[in-house]
N, C-alpha and C. Protein backbone atom coordinates (compact mmCIF):
# COMPACT_ATOMS: atom_id res chain seq x y z
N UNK A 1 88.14 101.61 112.08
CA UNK A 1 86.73 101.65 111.74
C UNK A 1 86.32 103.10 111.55
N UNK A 2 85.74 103.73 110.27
CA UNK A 2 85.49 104.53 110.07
C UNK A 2 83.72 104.70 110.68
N UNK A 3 83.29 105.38 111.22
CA UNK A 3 81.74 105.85 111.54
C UNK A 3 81.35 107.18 110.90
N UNK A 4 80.59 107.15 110.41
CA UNK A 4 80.17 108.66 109.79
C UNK A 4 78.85 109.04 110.92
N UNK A 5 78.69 110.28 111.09
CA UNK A 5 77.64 110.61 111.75
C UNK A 5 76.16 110.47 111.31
N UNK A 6 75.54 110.60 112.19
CA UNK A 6 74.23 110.07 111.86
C UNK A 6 73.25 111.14 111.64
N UNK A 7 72.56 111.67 111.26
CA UNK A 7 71.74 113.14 111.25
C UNK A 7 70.84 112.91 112.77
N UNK A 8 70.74 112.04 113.26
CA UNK A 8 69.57 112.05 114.55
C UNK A 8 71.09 112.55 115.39
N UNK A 9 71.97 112.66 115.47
CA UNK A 9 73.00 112.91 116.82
C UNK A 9 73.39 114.49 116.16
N UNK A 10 72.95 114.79 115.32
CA UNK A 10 73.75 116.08 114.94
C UNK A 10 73.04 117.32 116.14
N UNK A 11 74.42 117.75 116.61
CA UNK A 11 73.90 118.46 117.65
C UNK A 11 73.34 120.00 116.96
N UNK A 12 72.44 120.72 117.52
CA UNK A 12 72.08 121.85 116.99
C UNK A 12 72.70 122.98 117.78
N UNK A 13 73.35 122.96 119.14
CA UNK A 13 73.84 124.38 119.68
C UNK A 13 74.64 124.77 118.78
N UNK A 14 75.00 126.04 118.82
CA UNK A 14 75.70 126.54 118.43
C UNK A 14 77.34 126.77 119.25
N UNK A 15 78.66 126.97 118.13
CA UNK A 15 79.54 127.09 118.38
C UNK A 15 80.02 128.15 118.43
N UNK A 16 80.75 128.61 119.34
CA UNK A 16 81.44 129.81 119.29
C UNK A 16 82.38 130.23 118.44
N UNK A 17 82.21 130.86 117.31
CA UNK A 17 82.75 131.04 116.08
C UNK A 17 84.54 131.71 116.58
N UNK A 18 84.46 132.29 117.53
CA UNK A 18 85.85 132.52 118.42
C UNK A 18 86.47 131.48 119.42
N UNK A 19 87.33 130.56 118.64
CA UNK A 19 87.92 129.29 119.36
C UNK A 19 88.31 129.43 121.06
N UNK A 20 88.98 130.82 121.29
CA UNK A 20 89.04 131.00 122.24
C UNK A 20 88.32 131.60 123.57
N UNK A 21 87.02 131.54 122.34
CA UNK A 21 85.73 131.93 123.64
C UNK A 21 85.39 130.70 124.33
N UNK A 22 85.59 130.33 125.14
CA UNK A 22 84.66 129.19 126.11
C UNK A 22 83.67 129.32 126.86
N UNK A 23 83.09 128.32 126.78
CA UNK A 23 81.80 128.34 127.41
C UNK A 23 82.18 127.23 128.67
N UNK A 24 81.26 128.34 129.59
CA UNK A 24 81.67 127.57 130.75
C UNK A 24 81.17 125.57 131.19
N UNK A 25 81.42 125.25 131.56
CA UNK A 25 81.62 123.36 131.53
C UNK A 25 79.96 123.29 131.77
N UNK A 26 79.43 124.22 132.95
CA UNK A 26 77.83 123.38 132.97
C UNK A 26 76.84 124.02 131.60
N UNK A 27 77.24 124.52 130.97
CA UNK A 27 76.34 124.98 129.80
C UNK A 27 77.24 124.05 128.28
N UNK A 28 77.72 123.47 128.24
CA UNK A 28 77.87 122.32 127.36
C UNK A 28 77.04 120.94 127.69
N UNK A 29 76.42 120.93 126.38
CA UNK A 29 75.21 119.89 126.24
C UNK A 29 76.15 118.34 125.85
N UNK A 30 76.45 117.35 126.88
CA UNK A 30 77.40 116.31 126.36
C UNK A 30 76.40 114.99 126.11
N UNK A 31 75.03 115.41 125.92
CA UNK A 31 74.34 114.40 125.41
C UNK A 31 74.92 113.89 124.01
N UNK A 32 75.14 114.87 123.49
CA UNK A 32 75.33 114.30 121.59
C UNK A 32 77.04 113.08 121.90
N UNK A 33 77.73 114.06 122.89
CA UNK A 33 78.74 112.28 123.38
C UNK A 33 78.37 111.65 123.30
N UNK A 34 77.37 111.36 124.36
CA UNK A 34 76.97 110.11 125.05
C UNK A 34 76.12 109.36 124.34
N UNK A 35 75.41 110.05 123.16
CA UNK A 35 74.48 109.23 121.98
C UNK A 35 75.06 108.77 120.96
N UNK A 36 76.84 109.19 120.87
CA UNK A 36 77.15 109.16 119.69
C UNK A 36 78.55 107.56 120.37
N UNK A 37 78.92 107.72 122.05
CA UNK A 37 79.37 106.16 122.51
C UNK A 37 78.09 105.04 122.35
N UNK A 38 76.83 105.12 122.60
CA UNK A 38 75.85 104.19 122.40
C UNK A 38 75.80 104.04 121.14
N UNK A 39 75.64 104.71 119.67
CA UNK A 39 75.77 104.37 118.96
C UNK A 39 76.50 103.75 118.28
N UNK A 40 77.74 103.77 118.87
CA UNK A 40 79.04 102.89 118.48
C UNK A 40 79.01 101.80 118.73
N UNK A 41 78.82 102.06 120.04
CA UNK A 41 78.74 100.18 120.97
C UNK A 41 77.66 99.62 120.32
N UNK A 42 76.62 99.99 120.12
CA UNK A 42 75.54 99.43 119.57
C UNK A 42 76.10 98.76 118.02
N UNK A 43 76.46 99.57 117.41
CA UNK A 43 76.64 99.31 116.06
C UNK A 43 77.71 98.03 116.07
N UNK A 44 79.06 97.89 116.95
CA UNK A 44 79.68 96.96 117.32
C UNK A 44 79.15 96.05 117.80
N UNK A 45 78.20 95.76 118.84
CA UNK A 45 77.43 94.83 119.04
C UNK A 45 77.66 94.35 120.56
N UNK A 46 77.99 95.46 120.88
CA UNK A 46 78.60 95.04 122.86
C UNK A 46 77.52 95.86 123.34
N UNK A 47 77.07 94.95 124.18
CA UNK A 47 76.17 95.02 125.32
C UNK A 47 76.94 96.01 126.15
N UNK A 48 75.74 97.14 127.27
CA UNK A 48 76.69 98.09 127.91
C UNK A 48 77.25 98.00 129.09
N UNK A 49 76.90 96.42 129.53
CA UNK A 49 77.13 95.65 130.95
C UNK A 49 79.30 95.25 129.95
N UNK A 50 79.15 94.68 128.85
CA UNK A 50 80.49 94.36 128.49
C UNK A 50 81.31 95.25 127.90
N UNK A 51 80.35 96.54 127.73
CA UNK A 51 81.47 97.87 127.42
C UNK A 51 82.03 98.50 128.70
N UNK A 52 81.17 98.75 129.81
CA UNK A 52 81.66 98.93 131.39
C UNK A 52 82.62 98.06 131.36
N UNK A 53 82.51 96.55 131.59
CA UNK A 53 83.56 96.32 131.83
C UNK A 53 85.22 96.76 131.27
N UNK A 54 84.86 96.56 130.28
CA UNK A 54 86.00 96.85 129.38
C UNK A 54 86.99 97.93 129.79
N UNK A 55 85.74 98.79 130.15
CA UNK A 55 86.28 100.37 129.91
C UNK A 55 86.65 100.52 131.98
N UNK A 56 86.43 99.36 132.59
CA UNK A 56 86.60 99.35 134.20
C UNK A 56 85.63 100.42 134.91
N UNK A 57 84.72 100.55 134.57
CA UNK A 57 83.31 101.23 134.89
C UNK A 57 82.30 100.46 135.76
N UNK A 58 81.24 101.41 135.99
CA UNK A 58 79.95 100.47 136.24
C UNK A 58 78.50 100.73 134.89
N UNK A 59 77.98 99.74 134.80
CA UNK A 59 77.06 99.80 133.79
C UNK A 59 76.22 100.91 134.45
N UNK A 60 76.12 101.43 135.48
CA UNK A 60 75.53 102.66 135.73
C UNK A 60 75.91 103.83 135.32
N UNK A 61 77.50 103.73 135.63
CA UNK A 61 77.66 104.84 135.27
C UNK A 61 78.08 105.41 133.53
N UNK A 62 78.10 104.36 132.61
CA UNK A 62 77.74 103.50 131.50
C UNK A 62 77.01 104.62 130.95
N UNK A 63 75.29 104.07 131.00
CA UNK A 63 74.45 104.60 131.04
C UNK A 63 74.49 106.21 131.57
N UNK A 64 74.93 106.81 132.24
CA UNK A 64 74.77 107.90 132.62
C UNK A 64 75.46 108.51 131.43
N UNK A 65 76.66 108.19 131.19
CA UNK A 65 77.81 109.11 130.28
C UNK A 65 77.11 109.16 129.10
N UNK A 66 76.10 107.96 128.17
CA UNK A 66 75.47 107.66 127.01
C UNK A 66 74.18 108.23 127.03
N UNK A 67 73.94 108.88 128.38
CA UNK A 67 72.49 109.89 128.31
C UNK A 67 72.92 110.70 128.42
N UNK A 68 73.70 111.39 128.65
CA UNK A 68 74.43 112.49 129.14
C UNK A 68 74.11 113.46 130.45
N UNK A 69 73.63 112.10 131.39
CA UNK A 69 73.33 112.86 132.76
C UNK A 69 74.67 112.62 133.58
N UNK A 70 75.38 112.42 133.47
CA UNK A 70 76.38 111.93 134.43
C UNK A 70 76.85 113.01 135.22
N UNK A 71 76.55 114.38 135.36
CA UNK A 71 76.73 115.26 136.25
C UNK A 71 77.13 115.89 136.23
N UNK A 72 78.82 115.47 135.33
CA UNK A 72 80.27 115.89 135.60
C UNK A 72 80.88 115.29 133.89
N UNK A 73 81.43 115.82 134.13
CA UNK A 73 82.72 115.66 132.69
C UNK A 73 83.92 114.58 132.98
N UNK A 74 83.29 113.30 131.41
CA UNK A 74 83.98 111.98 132.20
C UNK A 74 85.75 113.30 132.19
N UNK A 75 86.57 112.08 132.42
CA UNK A 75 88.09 112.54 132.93
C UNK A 75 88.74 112.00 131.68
N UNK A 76 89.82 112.77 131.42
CA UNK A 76 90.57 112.39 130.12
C UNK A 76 90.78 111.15 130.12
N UNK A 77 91.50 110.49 130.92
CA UNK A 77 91.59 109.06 130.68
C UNK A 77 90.65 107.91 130.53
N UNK A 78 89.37 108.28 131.05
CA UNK A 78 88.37 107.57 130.64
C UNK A 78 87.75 107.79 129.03
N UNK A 79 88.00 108.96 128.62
CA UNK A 79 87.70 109.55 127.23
C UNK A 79 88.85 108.49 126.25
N UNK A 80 90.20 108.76 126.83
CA UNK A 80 90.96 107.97 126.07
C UNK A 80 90.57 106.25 125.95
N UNK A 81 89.91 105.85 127.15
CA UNK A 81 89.98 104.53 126.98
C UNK A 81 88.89 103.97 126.17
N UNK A 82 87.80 105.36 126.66
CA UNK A 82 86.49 104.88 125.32
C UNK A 82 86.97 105.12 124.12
N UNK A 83 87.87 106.01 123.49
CA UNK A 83 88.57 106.00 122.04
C UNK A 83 88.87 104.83 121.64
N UNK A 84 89.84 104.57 122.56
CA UNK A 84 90.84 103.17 122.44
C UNK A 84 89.93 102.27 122.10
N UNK A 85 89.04 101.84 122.93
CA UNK A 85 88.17 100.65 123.12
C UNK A 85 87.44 100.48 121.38
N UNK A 86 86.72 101.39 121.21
CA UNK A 86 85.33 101.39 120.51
C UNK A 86 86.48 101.80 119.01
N UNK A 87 87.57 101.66 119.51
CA UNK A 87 87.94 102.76 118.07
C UNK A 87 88.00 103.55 117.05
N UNK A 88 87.34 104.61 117.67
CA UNK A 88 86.87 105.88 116.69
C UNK A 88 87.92 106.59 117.25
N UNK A 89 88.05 108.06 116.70
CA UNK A 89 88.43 109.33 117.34
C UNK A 89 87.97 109.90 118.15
N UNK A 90 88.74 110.61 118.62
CA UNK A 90 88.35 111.85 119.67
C UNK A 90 87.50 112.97 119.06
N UNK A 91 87.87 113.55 117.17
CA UNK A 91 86.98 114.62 116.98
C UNK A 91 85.74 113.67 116.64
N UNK A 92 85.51 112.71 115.82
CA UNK A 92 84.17 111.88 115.99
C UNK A 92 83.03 112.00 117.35
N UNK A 93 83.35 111.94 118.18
CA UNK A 93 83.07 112.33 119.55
C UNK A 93 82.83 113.12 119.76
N UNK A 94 83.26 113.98 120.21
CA UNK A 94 83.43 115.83 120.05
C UNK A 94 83.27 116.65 119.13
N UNK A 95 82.84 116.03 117.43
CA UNK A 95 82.60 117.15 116.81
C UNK A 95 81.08 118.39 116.89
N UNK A 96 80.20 117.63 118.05
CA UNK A 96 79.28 118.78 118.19
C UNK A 96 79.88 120.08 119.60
N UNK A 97 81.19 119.62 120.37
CA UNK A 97 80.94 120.31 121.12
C UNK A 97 82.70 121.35 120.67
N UNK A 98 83.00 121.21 119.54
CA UNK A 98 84.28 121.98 119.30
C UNK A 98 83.94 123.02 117.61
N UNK A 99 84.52 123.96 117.81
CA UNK A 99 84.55 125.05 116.65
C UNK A 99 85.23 123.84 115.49
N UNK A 100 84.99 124.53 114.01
CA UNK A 100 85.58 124.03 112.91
C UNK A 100 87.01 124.40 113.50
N UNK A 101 88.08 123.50 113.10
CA UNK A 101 89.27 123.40 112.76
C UNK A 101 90.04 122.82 111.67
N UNK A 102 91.22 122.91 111.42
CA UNK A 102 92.35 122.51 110.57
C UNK A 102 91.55 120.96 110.72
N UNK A 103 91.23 120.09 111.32
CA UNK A 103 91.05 118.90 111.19
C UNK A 103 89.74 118.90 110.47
N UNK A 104 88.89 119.61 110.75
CA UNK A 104 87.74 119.33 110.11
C UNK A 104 87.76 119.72 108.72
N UNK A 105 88.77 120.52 108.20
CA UNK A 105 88.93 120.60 106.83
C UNK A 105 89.68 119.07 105.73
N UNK A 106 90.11 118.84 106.69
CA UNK A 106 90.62 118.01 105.85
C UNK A 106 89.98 116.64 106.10
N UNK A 107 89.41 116.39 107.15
CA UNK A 107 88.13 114.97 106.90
C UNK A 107 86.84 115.94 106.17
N UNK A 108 86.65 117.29 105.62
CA UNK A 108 85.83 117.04 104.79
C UNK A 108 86.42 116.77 103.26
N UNK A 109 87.75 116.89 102.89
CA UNK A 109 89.10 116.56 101.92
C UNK A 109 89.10 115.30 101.56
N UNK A 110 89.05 114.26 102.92
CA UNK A 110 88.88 112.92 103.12
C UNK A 110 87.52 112.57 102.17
N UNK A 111 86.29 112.99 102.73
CA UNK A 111 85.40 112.71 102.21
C UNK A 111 85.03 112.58 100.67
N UNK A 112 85.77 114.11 100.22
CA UNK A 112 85.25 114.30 99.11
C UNK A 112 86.34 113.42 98.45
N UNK A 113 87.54 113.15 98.72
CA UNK A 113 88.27 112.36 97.81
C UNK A 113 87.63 110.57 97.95
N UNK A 114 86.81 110.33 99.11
CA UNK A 114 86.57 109.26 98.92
C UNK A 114 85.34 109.02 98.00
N UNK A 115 84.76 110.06 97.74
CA UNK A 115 83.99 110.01 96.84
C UNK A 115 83.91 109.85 95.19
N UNK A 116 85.02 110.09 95.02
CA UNK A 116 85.81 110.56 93.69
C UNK A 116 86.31 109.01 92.80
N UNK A 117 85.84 108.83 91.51
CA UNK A 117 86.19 108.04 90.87
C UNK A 117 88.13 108.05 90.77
N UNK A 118 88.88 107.13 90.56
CA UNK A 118 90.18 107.16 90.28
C UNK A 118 90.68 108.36 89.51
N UNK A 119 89.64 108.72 87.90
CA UNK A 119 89.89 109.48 87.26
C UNK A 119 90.36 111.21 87.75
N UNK A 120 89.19 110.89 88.80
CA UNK A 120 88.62 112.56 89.04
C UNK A 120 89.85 112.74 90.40
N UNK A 121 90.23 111.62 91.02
CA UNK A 121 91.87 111.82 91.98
C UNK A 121 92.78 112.34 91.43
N UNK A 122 92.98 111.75 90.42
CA UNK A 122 94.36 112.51 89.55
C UNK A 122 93.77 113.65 89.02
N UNK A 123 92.59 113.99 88.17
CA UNK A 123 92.45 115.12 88.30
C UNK A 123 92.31 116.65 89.58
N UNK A 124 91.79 115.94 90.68
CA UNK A 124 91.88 116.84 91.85
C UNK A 124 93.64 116.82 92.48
N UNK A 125 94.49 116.20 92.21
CA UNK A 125 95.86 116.49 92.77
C UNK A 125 96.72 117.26 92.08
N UNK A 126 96.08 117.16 90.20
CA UNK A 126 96.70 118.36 89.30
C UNK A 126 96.51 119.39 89.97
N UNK A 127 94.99 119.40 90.01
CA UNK A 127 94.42 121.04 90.36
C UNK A 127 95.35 121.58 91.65
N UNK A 128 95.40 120.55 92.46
CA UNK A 128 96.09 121.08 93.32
C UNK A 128 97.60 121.50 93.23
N UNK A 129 97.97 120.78 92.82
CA UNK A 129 99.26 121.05 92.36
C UNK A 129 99.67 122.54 91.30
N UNK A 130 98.60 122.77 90.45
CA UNK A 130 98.91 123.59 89.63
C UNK A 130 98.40 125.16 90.66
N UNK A 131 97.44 124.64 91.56
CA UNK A 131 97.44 125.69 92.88
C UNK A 131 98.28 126.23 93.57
N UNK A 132 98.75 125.66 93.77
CA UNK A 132 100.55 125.47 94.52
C UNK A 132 101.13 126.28 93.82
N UNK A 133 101.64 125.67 92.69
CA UNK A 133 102.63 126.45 91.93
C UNK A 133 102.35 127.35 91.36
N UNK A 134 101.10 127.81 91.27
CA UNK A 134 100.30 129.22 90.65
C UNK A 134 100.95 130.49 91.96
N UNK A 135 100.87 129.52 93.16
CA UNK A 135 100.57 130.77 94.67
C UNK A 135 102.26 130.91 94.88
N UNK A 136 102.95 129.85 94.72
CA UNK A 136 104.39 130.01 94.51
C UNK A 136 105.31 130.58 93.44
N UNK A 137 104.58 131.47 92.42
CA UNK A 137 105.30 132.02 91.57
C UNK A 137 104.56 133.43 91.92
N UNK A 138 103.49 133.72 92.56
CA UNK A 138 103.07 135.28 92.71
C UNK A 138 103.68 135.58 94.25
N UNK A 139 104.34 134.80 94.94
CA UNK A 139 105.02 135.29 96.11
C UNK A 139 107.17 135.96 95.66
């Protein structure tokens, strides 16, 4: 299941344009998570009493992770099981609280090729191709 983001979840902090700058854990805003698991479940159509379960939770604490008060930073394996469950990705999730990367270039690649009539595919894989072999004959 593909989800595209929604403009009401787009988070506005800013990213640290230096991947390896971190910001320390209580100054990350994990509301835009937790709006962007309710929006999923919602859109799927599970109640958050039958997504707890699922996910071996309590609908409290449910709710906490999807407001983003929960205190604390769920634990990887609970992250994995909400992936698993709801089946989206991990950068879907996380794309307000991580720098651009190699991945985000190429789901915006994704995008634009899904946009693209048949015609204009084969024309964008020439281009590429003749890119290639343009950068492979000046090396």
């Amino acid at each position: 299941m593909k989800v595209k983001p929604s403009d009401k979840t787009k988070h506005t902090q800013p990213v640290s344009e230096n991947a390896a700058e971190l910001q320390p854990r209580d100054m990350l805003d994990f509301s835009c998570l937790g709006q962007r698991i309710r929006e999923i479940r919602q859109s799927l159509g599970l109640s958050g009493e039958k997504l707890a379960e699922q996910l071996n939770i309590s609908p409290e604490y449910l709710r906490q992770i999807e407001s983003g008060k929960s205190g604390k930073v769920v634990s990887l394996p609970l992250f994995v099981s909400i992936c698993n469950t709801l089946q989206i990705s991990p950068d879907y999730l996380l794309q307000d609280l991580l720098a651009d990367n190699e991945l985000t270039g190429i789901q915006e690649l994704g995008l634009l090729w899904d946009s693209l009539p048949p015609a204009k595919q084969k024309l964008a894989v020439a281009m590429i191709r003749a890119a290639i072999a343009c950068e492979e004959t000046r090396s």
